[in-house]
Protein backbone atom coordinates (compact mmCIF):
# COMPACT_ATOMS: atom_id res chain seq x y z
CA UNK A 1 139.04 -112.63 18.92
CA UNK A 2 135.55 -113.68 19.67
CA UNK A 3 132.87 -111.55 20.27
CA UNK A 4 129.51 -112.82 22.28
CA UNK A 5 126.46 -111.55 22.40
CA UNK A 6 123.77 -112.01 25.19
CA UNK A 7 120.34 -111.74 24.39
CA UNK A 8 117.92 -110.65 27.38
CA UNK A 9 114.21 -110.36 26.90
CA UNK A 10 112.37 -108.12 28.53
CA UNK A 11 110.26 -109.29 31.10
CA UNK A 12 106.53 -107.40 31.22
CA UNK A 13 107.82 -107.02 34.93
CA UNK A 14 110.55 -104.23 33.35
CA UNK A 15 108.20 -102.78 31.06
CA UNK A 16 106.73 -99.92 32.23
CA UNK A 17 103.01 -99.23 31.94
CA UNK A 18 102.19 -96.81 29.58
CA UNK A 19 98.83 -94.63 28.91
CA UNK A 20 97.85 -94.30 25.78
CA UNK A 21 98.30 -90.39 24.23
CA UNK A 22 95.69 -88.95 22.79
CA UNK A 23 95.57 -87.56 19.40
CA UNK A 24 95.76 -83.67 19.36
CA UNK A 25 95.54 -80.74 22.07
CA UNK A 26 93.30 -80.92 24.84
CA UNK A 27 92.61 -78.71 27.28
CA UNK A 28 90.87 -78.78 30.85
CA UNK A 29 88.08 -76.01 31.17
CA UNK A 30 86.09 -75.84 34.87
CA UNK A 31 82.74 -75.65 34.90
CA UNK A 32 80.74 -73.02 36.05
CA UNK A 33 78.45 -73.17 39.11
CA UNK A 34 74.92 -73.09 38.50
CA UNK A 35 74.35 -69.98 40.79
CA UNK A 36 76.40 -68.02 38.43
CA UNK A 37 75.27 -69.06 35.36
CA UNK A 38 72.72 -65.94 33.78
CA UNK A 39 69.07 -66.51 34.24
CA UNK A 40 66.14 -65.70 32.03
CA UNK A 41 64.17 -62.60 33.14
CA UNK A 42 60.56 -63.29 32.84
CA UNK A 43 59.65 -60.57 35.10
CA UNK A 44 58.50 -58.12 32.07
CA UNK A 45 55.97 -60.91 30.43
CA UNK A 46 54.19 -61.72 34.34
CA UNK A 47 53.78 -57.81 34.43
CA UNK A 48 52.20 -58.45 31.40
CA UNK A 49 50.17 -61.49 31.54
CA UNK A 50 47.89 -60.22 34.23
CA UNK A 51 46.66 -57.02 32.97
CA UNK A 52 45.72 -58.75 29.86
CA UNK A 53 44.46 -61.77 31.66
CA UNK A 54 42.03 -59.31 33.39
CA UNK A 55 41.10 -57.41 30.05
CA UNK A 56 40.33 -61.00 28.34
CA UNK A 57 37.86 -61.80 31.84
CA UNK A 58 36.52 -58.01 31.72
CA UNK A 59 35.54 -58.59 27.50
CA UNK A 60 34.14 -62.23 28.18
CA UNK A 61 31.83 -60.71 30.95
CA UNK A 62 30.36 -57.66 29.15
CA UNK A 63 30.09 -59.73 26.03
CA UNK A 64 28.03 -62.28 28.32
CA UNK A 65 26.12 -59.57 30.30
CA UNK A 66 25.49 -57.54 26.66
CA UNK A 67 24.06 -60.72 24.88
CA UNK A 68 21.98 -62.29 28.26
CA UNK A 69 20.52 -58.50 29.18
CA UNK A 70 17.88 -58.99 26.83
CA UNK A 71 16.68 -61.91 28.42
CA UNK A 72 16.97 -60.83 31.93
CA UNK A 73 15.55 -57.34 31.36
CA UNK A 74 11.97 -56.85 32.26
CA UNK A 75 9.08 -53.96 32.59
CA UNK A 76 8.81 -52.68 36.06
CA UNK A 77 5.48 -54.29 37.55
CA UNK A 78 5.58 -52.71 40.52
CA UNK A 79 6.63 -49.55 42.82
CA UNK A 80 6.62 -49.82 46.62
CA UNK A 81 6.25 -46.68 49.24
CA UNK A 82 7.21 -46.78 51.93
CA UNK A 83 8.22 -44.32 54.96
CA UNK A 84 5.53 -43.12 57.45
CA UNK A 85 4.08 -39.98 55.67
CA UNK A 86 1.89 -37.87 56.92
CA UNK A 87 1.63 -34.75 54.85
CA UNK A 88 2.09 -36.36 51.66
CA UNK A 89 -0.12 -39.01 49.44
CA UNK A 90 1.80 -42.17 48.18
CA UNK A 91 -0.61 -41.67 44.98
CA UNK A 92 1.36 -38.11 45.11
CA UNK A 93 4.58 -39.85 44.85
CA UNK A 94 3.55 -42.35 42.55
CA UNK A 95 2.68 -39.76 39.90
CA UNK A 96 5.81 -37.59 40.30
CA UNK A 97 7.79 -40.98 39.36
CA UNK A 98 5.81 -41.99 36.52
CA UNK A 99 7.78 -40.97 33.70
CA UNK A 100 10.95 -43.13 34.99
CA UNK A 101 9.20 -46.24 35.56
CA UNK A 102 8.26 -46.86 31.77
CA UNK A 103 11.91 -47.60 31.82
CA UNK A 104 12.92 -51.47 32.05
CA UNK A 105 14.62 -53.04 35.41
CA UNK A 106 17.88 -52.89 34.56
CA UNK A 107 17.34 -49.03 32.29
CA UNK A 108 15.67 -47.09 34.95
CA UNK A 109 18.06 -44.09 36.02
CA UNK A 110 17.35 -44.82 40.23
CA UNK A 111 19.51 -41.48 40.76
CA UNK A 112 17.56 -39.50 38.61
CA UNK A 113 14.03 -40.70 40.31
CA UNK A 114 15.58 -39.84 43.73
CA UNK A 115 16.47 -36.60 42.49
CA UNK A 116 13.19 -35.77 41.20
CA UNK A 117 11.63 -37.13 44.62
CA UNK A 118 13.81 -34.57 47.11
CA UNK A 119 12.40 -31.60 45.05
CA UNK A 120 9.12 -32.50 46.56
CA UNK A 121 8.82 -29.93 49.25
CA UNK A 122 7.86 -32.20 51.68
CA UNK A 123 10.57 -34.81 51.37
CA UNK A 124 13.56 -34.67 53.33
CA UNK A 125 15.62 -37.88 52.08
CA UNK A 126 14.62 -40.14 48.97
CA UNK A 127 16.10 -43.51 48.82
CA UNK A 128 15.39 -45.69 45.81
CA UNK A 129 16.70 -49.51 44.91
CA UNK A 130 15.94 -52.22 42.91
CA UNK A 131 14.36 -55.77 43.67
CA UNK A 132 14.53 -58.38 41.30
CA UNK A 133 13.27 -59.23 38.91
CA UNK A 134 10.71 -56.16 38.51
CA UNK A 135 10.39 -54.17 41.56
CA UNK A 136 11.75 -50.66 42.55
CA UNK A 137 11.47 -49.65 46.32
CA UNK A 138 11.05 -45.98 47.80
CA UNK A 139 12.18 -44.91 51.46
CA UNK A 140 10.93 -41.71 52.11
CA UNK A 141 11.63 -39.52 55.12
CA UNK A 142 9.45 -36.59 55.64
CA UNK A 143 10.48 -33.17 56.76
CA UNK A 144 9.31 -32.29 60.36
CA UNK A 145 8.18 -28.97 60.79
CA UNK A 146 9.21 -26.95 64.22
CA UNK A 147 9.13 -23.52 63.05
CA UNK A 148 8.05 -20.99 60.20
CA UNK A 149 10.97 -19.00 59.39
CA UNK A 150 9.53 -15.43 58.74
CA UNK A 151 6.09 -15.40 56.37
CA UNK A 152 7.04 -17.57 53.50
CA UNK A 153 9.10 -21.06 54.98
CA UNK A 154 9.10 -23.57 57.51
CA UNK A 155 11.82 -24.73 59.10
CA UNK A 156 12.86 -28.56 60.02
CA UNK A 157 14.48 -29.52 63.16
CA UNK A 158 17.73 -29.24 61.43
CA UNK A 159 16.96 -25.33 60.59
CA UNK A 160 16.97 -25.90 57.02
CA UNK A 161 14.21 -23.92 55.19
CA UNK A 162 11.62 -25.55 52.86
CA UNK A 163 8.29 -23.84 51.33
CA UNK A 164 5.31 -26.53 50.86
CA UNK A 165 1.87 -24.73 49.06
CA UNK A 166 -0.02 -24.66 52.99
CA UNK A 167 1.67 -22.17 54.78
CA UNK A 168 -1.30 -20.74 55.84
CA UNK A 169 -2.01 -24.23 58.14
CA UNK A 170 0.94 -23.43 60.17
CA UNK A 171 0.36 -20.45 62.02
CA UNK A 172 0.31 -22.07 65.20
CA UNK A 173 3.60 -22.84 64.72
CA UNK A 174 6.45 -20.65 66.25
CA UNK A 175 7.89 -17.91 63.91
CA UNK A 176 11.80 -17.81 63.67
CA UNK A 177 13.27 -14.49 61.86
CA UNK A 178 16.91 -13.72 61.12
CA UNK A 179 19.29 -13.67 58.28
CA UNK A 180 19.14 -16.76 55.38
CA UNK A 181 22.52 -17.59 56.48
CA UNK A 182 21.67 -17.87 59.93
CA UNK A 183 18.52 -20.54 59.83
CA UNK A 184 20.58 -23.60 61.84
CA UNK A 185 21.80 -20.97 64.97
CA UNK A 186 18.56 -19.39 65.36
CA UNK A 187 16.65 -22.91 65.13
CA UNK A 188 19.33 -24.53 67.84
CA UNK A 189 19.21 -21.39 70.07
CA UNK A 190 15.20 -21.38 69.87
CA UNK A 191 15.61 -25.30 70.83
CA UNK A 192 17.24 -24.24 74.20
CA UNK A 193 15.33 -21.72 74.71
CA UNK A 194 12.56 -23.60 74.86
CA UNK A 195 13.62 -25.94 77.29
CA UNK A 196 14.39 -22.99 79.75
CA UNK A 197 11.17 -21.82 79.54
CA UNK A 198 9.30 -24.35 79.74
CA UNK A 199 8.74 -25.57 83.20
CA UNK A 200 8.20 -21.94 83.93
CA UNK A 201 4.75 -22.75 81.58
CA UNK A 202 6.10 -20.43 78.85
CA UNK A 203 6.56 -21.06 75.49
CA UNK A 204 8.33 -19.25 72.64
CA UNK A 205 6.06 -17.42 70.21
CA UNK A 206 8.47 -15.74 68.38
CA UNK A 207 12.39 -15.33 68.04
CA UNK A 208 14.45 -13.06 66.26
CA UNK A 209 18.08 -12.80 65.45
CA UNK A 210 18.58 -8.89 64.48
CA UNK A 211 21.31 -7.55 62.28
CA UNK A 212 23.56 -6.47 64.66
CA UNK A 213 23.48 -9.91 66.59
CA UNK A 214 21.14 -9.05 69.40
CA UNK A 215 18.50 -11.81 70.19
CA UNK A 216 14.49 -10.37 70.96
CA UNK A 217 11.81 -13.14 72.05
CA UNK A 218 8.48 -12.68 72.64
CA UNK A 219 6.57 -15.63 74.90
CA UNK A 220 3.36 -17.64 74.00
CA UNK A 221 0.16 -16.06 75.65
CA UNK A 222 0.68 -17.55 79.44
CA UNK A 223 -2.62 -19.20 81.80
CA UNK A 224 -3.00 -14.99 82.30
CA UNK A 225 -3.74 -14.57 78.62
CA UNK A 226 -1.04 -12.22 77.91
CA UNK A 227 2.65 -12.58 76.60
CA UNK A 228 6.16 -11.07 76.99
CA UNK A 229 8.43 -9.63 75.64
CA UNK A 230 12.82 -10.67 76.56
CA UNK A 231 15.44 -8.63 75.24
CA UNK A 232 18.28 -10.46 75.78
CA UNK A 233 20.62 -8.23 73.80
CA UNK A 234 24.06 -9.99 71.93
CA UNK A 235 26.27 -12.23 74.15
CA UNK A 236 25.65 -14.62 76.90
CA UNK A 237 21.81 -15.36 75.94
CA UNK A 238 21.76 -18.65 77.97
CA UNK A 239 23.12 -17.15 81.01
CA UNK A 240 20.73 -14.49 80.94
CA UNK A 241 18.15 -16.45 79.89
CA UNK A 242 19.24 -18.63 83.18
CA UNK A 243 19.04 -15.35 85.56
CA UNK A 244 15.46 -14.47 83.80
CA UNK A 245 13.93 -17.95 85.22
CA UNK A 246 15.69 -17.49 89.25
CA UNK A 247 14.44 -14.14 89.38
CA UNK A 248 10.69 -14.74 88.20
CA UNK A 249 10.32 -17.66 90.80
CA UNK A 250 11.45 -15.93 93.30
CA UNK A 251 9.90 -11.66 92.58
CA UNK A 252 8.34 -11.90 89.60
CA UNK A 253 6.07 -14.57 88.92
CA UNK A 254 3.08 -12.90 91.47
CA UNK A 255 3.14 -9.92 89.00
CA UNK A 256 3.53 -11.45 85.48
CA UNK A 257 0.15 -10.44 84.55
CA UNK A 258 1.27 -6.51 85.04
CA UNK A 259 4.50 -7.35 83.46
CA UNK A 260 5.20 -6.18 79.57
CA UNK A 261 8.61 -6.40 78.75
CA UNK A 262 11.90 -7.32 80.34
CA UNK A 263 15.18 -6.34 79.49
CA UNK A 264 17.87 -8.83 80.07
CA UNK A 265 21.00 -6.75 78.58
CA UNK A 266 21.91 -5.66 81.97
CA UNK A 267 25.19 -7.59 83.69
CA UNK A 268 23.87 -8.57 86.71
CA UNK A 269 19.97 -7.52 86.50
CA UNK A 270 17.58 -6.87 84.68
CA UNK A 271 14.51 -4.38 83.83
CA UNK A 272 10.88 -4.56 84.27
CA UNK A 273 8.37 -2.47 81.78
CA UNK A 274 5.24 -2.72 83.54
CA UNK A 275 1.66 -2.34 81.32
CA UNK A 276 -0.37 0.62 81.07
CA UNK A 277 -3.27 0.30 83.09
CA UNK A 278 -6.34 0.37 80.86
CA UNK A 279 -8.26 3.26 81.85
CA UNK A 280 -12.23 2.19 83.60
CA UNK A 281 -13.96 4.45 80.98
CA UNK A 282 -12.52 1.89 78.15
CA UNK A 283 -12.47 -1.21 80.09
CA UNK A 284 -16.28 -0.54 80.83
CA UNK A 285 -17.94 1.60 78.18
CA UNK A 286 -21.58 3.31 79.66
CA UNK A 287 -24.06 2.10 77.91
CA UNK A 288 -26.11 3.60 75.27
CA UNK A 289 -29.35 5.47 76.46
């Protein structure tokens, strides 16, 4: 017996396609998506950055301002006044201030100098400010006396007491007595007071708040030559003050000049002290023989 053997190539048709294997494990690992990846906090060094950014600015400008003050700094030259004053001298002023202007511009203590100005009896308000490069300007704002309160102050037209040297040029001024805590009612209640009895060509020459609240007035010397006296007791003073001025126009006005007193603490009237009548051997003395 024979044996044959057929040889059959092989056709790249019938091979099949083959990748080539890589050498050792691998392994497929997803990546991440940005949004989850961890950020860096910086959060702690811009907390930081601009306190000390402001610190650095805040030490470049005093260093600046501390080395160029020398330079800018000058003598004051001049001191203006100004204010409309009638009861003080600008050369008054002037003097109280002099020891703070041998300071320099930019030295001078302004508070201090307006400090030292409102103890000056007769300033109410001080305001002081510089103008460069060597001035200092004064605003003054006198006190305006309405009243004296008692025998040793005047009083402004906010009732707040001050004592100048002159008291004894203000006695025609209207004299206002009461307790030290009571200066502002008794200076607003003389105010309206005032008004009331004005048109009836009276004037207040005195007003005084007692200790037990009660109110006692005493009028200017009227076209008769002679003055009043209210007592308008505690409560209500404007009311009865009010009543006072309908009944003079319309009983008592033709008898004022017989008229001493009046006392208002009634509810719904009021009582009349009349003068004593001055007896003819006084009014008209006989002569001397």
């Amino acid at each position: 017996m024979s044996a044959t053997l057929r040889y059959s190539p092989i056709t790249a048709e019938r091979t099949p396609s083959r990748k080539p294997v890589a050498r050792g494990a691998s392994r497929m690992v997803a990546k991440e998506p940005l949004a989850a990846r961890p950020k860096t906090d910086f959060s702690g060094l811009k907390r930081l950055f601009w306190p000390l950014l402001l610190l650095a600015l805040g030490l470049g400008a005093y260093t600046l301002a501390e080395r160029a003050l020398p330079y800018a700094d000058r003598p004051i030259s001049q001191v203006s006044v100004q204010g409309e004053l009638s009861y003080i001298s600008r050369e008054a002023v002037q003097q109280r201030i002099a020891p703070f202007i041998e300071a320099s511009f930019f030295t001078v203590d302004l508070t201090a100098m307006r400090n030292e100005l409102e103890q000056m009896p007769w300033i109410a308000h001080a305001e002081v400010r510089r103008i460069w490069p060597d001035q200092v300007v004064i605003q003054l704002d006198e006190q305006l006396p309405v009243a004296r309160w008692g025998n040793e102050a005047l009083l402004n037209n906010q009732g707040q007491a001050f004592t100048p040297r002159e008291l004894a040029h203000y006695e025609n001024l209207p004299q206002l007595y009461g307790p030290q805590r009571a200066q502002p009612a008794v200076m607003q209640q003389y105010q309206m007071l005032s008004q009331l009895l004005r048109p009836l060509g009276f004037s207040v020459a005195s007003l005084e708040l007692r200790e037990r609240g009660s109110w006692f007035l005493t009028t200017g010397v009227n076209s008769t030559g002679q003055s009043i006296e209210l007592l308008l007791g505690r409560d209500h003073v404007l009311e009865k003050m009010r009543r006072f001025v309908a009944i003079y126009e319309k009983t008592l006005k033709p008898q004022i000049a017989n008229i001493a007193r009046i006392d208002l603490r009634y509810a719904n009237g009021l009582a009349v002290g009349w003068r004593t009548p001055v007896p003819a051997t006084a009014a008209n003395p006989a002569a001397v023989q």
